[in-house]
C-alpha atoms as a PDB file:
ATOM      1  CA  UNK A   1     -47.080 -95.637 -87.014  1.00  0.00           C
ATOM      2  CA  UNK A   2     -46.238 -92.135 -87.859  1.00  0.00           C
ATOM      3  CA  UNK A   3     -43.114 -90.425 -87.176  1.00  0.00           C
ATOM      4  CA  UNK A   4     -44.849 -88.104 -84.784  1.00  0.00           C
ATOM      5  CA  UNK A   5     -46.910 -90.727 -83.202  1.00  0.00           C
ATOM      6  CA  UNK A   6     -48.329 -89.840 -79.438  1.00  0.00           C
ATOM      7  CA  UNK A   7     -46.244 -86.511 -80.087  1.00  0.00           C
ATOM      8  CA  UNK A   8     -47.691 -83.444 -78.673  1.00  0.00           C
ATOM      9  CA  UNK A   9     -47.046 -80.421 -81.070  1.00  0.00           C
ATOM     10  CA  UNK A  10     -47.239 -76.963 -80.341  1.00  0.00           C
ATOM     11  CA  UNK A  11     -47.244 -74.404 -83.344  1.00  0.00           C
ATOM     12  CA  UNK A  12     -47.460 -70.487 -83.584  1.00  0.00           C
ATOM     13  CA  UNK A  13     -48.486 -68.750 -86.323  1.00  0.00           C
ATOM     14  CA  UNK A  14     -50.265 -72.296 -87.418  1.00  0.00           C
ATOM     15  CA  UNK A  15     -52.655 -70.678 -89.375  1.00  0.00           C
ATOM     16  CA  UNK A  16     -51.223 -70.215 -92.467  1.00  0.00           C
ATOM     17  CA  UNK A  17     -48.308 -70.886 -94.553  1.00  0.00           C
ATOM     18  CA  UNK A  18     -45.523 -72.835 -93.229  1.00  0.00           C
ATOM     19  CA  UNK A  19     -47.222 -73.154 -89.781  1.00  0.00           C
ATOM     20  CA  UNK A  20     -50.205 -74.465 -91.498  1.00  0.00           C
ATOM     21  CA  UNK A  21     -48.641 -76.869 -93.775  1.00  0.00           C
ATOM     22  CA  UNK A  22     -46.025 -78.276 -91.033  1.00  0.00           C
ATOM     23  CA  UNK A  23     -49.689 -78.679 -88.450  1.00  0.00           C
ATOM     24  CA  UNK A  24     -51.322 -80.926 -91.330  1.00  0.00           C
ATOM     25  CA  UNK A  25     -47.673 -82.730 -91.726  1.00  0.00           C
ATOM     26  CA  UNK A  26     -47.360 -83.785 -87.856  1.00  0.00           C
ATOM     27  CA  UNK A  27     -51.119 -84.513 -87.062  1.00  0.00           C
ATOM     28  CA  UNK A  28     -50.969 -86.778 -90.529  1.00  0.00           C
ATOM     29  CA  UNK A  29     -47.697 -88.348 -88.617  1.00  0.00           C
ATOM     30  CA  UNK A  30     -49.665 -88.992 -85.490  1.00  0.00           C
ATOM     31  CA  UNK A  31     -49.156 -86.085 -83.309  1.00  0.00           C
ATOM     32  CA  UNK A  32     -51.387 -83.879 -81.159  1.00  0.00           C
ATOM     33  CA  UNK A  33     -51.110 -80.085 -82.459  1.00  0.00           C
ATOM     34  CA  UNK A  34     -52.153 -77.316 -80.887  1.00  0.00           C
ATOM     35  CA  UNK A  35     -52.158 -73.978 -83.480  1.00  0.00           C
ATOM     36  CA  UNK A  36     -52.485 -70.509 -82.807  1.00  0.00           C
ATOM     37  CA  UNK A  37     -52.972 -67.341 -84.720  1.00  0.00           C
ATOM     38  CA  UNK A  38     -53.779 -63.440 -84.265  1.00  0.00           C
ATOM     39  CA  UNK A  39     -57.025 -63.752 -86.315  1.00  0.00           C
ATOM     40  CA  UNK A  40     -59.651 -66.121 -84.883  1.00  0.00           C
ATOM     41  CA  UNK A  41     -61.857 -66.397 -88.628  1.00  0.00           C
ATOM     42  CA  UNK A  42     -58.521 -67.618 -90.235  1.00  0.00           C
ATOM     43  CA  UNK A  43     -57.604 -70.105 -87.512  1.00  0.00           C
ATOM     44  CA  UNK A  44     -61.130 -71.760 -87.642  1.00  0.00           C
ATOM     45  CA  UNK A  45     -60.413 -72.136 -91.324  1.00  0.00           C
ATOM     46  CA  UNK A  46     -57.093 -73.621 -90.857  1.00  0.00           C
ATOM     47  CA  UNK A  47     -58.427 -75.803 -88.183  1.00  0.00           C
ATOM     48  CA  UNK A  48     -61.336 -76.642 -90.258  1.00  0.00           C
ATOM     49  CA  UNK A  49     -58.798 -77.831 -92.983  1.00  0.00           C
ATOM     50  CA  UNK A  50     -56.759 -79.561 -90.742  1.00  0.00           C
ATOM     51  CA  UNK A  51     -59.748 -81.620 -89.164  1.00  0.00           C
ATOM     52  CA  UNK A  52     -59.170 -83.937 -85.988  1.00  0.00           C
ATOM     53  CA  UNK A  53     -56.085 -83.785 -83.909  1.00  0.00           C
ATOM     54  CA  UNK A  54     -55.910 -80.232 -83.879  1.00  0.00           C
ATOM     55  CA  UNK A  55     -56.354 -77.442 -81.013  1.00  0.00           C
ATOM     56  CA  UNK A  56     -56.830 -74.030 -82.234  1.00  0.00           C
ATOM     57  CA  UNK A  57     -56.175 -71.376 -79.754  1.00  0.00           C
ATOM     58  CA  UNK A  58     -56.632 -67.498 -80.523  1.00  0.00           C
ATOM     59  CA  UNK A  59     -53.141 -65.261 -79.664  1.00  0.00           C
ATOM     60  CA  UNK A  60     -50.781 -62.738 -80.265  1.00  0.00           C
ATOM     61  CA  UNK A  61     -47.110 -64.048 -79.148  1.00  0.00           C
ATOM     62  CA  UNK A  62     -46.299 -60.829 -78.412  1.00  0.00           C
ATOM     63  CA  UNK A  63     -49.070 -60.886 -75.931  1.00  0.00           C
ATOM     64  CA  UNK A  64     -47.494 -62.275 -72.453  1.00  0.00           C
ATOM     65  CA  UNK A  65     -50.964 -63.053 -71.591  1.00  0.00           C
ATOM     66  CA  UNK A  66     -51.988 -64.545 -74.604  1.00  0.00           C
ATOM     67  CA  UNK A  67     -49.200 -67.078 -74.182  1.00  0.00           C
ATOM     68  CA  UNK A  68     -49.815 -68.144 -70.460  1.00  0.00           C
ATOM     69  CA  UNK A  69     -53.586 -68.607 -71.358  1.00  0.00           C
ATOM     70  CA  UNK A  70     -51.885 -71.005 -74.946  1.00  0.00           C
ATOM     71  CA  UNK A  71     -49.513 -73.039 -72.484  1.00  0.00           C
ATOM     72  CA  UNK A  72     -52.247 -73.371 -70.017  1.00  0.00           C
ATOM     73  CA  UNK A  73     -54.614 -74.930 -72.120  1.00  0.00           C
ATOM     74  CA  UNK A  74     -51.829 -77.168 -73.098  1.00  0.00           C
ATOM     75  CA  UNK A  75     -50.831 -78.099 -69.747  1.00  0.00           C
ATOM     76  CA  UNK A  76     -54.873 -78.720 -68.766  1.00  0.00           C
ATOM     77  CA  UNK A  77     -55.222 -80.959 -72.094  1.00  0.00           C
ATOM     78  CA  UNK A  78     -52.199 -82.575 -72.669  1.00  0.00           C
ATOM     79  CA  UNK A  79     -49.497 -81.995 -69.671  1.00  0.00           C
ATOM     80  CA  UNK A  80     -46.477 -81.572 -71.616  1.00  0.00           C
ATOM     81  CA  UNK A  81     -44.499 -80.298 -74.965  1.00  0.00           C
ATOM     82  CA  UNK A  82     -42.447 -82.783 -77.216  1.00  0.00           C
ATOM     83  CA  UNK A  83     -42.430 -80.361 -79.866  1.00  0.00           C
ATOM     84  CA  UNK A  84     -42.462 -76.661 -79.810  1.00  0.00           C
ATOM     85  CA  UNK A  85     -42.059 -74.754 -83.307  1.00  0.00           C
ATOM     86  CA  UNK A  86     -42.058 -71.087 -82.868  1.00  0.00           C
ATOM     87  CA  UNK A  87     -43.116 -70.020 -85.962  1.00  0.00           C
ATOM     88  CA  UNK A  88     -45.131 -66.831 -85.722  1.00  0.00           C
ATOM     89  CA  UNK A  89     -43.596 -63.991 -87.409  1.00  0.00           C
ATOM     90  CA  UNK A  90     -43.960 -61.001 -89.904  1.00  0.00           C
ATOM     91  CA  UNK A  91     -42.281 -58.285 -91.631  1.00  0.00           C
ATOM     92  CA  UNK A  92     -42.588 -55.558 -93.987  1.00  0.00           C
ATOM     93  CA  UNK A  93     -40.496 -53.501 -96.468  1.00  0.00           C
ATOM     94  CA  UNK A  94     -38.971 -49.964 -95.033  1.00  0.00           C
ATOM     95  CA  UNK A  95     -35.772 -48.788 -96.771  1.00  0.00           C
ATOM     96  CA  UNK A  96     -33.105 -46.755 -94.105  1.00  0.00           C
ATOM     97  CA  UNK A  97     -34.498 -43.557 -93.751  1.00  0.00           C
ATOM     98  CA  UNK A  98     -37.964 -44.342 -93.710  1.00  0.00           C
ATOM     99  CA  UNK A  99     -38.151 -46.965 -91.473  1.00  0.00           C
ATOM    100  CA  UNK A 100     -41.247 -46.191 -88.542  1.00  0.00           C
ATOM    101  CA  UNK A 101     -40.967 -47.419 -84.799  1.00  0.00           C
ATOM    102  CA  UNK A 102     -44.318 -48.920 -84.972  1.00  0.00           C
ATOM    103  CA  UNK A 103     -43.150 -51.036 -87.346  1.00  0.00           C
ATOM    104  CA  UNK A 104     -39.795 -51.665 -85.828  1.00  0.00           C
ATOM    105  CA  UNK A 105     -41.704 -51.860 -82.506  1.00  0.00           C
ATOM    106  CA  UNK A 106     -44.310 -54.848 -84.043  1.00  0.00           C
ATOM    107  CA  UNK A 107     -41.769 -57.103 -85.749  1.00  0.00           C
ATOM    108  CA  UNK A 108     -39.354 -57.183 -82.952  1.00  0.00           C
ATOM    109  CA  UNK A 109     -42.135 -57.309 -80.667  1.00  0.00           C
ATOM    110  CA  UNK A 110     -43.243 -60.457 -83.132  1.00  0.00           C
ATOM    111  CA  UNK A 111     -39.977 -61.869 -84.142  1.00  0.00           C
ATOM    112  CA  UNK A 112     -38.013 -61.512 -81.159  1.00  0.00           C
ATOM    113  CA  UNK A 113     -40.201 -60.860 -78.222  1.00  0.00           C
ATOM    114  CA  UNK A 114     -42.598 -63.431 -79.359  1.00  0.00           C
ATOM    115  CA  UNK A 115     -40.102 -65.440 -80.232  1.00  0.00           C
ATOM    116  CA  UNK A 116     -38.467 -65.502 -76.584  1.00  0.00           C
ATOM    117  CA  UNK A 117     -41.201 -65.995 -74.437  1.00  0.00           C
ATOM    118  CA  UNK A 118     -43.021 -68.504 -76.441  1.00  0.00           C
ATOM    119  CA  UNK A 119     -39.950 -70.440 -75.618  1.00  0.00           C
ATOM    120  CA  UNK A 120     -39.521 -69.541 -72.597  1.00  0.00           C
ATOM    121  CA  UNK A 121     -42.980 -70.046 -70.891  1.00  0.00           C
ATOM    122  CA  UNK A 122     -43.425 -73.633 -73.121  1.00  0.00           C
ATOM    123  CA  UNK A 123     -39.704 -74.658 -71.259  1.00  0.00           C
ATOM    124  CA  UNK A 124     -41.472 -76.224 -68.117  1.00  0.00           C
ATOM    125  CA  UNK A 125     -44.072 -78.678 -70.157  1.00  0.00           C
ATOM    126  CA  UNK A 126     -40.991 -79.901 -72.492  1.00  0.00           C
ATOM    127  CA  UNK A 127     -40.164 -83.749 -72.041  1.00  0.00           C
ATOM    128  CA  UNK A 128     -36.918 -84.665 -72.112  1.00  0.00           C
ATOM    129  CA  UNK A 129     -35.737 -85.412 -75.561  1.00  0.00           C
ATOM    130  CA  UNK A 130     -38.170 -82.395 -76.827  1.00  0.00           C
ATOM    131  CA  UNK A 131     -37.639 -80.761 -79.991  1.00  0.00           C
ATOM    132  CA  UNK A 132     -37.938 -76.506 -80.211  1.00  0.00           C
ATOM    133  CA  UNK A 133     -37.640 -75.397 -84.026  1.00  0.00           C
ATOM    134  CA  UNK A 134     -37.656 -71.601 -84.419  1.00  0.00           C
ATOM    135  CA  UNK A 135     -37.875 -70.154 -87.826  1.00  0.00           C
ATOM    136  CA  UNK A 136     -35.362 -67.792 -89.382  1.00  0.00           C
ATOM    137  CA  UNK A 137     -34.889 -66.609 -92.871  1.00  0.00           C
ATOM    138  CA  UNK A 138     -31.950 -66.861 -95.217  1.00  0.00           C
ATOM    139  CA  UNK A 139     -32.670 -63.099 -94.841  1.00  0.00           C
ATOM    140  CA  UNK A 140     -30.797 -63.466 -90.938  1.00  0.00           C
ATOM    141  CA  UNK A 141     -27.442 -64.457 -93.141  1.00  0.00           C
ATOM    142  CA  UNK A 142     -27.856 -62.028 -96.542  1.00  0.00           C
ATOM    143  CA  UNK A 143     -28.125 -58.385 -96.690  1.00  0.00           C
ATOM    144  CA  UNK A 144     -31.722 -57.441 -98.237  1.00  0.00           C
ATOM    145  CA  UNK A 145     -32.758 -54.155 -99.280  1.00  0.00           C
ATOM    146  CA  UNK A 146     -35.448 -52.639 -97.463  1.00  0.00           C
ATOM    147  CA  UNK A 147     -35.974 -55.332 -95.103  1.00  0.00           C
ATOM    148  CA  UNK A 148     -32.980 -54.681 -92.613  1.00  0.00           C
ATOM    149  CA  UNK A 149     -35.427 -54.551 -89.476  1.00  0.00           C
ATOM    150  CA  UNK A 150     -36.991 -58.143 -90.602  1.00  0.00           C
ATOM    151  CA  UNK A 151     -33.555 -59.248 -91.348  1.00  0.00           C
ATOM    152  CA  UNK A 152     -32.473 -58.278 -88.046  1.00  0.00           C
ATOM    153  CA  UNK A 153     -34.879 -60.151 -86.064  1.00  0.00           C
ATOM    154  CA  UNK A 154     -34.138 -63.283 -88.233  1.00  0.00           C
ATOM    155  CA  UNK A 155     -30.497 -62.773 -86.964  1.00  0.00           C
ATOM    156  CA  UNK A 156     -31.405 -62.521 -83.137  1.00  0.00           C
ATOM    157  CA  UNK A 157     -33.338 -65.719 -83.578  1.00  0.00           C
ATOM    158  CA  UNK A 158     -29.955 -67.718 -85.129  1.00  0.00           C
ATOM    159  CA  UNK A 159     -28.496 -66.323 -82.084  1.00  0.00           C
ATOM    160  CA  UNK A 160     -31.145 -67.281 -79.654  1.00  0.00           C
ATOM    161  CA  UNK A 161     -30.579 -71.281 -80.832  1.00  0.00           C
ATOM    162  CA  UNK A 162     -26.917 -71.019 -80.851  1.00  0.00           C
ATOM    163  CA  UNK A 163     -27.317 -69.582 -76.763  1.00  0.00           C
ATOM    164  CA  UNK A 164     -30.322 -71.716 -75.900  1.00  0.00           C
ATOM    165  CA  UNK A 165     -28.022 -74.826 -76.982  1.00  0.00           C
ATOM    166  CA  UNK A 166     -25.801 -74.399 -74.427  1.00  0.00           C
ATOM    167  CA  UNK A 167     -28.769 -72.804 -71.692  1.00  0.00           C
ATOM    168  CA  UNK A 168     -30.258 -76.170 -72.363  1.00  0.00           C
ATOM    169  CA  UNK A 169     -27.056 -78.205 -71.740  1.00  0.00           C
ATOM    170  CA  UNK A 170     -28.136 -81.502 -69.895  1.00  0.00           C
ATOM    171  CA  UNK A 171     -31.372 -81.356 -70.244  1.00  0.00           C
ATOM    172  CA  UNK A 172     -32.058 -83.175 -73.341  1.00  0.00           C
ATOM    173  CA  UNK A 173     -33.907 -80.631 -75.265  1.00  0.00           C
ATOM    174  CA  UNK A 174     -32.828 -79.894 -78.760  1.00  0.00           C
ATOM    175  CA  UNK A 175     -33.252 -76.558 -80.324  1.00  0.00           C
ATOM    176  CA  UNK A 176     -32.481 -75.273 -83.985  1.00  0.00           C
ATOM    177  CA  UNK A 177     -33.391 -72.984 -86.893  1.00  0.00           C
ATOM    178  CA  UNK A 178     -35.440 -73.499 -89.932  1.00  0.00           C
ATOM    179  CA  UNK A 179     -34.692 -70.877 -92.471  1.00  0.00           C
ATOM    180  CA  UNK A 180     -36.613 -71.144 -95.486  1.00  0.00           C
ATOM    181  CA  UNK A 181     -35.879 -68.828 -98.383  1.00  0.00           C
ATOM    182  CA  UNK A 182     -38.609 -67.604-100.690  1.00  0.00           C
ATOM    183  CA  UNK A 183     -41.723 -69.400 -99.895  1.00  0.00           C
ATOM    184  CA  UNK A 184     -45.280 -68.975-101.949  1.00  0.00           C
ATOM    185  CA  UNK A 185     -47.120 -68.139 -98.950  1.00  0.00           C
ATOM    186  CA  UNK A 186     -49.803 -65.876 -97.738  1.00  0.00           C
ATOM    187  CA  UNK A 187     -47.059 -63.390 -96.005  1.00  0.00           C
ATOM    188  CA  UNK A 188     -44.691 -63.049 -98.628  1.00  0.00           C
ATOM    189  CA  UNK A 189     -47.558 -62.693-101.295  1.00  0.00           C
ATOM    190  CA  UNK A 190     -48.860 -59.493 -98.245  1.00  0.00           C
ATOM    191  CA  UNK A 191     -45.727 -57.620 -99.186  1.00  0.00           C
ATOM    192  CA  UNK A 192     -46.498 -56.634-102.743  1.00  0.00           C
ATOM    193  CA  UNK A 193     -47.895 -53.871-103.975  1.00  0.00           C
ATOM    194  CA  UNK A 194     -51.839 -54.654-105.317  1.00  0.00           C
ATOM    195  CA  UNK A 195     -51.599 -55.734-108.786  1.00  0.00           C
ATOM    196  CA  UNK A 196     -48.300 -56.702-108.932  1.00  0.00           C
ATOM    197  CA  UNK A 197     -48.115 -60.062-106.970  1.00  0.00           C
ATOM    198  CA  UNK A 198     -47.003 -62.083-109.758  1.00  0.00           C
ATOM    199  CA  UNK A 199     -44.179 -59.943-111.107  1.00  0.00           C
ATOM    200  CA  UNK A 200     -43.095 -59.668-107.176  1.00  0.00           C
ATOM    201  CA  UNK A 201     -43.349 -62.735-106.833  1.00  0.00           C
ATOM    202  CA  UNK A 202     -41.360 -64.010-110.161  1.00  0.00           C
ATOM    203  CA  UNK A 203     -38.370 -61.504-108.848  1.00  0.00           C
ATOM    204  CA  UNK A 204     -37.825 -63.785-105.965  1.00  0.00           C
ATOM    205  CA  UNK A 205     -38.051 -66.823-108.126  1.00  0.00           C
ATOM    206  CA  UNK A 206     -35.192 -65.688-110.502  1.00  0.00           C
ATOM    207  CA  UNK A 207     -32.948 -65.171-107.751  1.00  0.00           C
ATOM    208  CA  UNK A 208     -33.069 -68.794-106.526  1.00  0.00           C
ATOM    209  CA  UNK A 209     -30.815 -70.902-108.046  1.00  0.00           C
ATOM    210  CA  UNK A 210     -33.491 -74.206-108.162  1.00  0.00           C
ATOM    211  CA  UNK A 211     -35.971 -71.199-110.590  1.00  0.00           C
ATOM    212  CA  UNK A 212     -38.988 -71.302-108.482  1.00  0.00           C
ATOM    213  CA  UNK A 213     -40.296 -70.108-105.304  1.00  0.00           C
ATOM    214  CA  UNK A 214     -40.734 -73.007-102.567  1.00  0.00           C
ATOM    215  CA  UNK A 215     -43.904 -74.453-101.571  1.00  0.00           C
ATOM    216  CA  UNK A 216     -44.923 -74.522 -97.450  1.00  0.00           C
ATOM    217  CA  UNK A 217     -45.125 -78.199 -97.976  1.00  0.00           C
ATOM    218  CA  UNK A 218     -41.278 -78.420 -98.331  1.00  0.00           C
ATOM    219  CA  UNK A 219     -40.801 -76.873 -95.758  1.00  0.00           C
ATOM    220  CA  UNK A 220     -43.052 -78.547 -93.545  1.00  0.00           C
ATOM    221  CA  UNK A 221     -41.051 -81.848 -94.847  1.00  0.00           C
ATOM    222  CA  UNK A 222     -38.016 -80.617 -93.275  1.00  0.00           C
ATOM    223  CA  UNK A 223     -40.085 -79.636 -89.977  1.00  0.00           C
ATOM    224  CA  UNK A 224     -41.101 -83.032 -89.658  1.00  0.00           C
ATOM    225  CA  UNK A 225     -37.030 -83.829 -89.747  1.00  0.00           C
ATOM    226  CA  UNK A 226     -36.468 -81.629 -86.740  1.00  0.00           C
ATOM    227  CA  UNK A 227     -38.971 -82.443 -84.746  1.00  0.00           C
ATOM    228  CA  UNK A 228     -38.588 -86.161 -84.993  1.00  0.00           C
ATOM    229  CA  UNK A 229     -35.920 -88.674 -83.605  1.00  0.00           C
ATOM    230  CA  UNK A 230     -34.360 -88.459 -86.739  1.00  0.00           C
ATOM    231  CA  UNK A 231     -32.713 -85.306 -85.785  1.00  0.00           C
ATOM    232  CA  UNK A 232     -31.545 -86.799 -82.549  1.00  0.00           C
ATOM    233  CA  UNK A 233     -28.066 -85.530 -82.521  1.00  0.00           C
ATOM    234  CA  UNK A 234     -28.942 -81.816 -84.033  1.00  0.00           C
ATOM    235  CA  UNK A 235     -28.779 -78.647 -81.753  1.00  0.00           C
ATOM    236  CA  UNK A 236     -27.616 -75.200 -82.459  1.00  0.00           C
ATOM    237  CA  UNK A 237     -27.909 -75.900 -85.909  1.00  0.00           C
ATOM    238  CA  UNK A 238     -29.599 -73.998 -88.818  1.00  0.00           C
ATOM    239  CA  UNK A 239     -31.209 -75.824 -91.737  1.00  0.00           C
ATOM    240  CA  UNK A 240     -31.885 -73.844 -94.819  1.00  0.00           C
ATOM    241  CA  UNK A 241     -35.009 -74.609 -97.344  1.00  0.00           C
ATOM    242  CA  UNK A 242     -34.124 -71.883 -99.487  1.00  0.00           C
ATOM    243  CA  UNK A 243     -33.829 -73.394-102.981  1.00  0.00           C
ATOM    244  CA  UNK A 244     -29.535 -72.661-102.638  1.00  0.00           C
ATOM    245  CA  UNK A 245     -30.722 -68.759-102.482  1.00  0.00           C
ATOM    246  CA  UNK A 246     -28.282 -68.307 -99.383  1.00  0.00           C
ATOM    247  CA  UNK A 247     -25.622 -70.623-100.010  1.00  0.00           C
ATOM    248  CA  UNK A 248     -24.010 -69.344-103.729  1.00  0.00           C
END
């Protein structure tokens, strides 16, 4: 029996990275998981990898309409939430002073408005005893050049957990933060410049006190912790997979 076993899993952003890794975690624990992801060729890939006990459902979580049409397939197929991890999310570098409002205007729209309603519309299938796990970034506690707008949507979403704690008073459903730090993953790879991925990505690894980025997997370990009974007495928290990055 699996940790996750007759779970049903919801995941945004399940298509790669740390949404991918944690979907193969809980369906490998027993659960039913239902991904989504912006670009329909990747998520058939992911699902592909993933194999049985996996939904893959095309969506932009900054798209109202893109979520109602997610949480109705959900509610047609399944009839309820245990687990909701809001992971979508994405970012880019823009020092002060050159920062764009269509950029600002997609990673808040992303991060935060995403963020929000995913939540918010998945609230009526949770089950009592439910787990919601929304990813921040040890970015949301650190000052980071040229990422203040990313950084400040990671923030909001330590906020939102800290607020939805208490919204959710009585009702039985948990909800925290899972900041990872550097991960080796498809987005953070994104933000370098072409031809320099490894030295961008080596500059990250020197700054973590463990020497190395982290792997999706670990993080996706720590997921699993969340979202399972284990975590039974955890709301409002934040759990950091950062490699000590954020806490020295």
């Amino acid at each position: 029996m699996g940790r996750l076993q007759g779970k049903v899993a919801v995941i945004t952003g399940g298509n790669s990275g740390i949404g991918l890794a944690t979907a193969k975690r809980f369906v490998a624990e027993g659960a039913e998981v239902f991904i989504t992801g912006r670009r329909q060729e990747e998520l058939d890939r992911a699902a592909e990898s993933i194999g049985a006990g996996v939904t893959a459902i095309q969506g932009d979580v900054s798209r109202l309409e893109d979520l109602d049409r997610l949480f109705d397939v959900v509610r047609e197929t399944s009839g309820r939430i245990d687990v909701l991890f809001a992971n979508a999310g994405l970012g880019s570098f823009e020092p002060l002073g050159a920062i764009e409002e269509a950029s600002f205007d997609l990673t808040f729209g992303v991060n935060v408005k995403g963020t929000l309603f995913t939540v918010q519309k998945a609230l009526p299938l949770m089950s009592t005893g439910g787990s919601i796990i929304l990813t921040g970034s040890t970015t949301g506690s650190t000052g980071t050049p040229t990422f203040s707008v990313y950084s400040a949507t990671k923030a909001a979403i330590r906020n939102f957990a800290r607020s939805w704690a208490l919204d959710l008073k009585g009702t039985g459903i948990r909800v925290n933060v899972l900041s990872p730090g550097p991960t080796e993953t498809p987005g953070l790879k994104g933000l370098a410049k072409p031809g320099g991925e490894d030295a961008f990505l080596q500059g990250f690894a020197t700054e973590v006190p463990l020497g190395r980025l982290g792997h999706p997997e670990e993080t996706a370990a720590v997921a699993l912790f969340l979202a399972s009974d284990d975590s039974s007495f955890m709301t409002g928290s934040e759990v950091f997979v950062d490699g000590g990055s954020a806490q020295v």
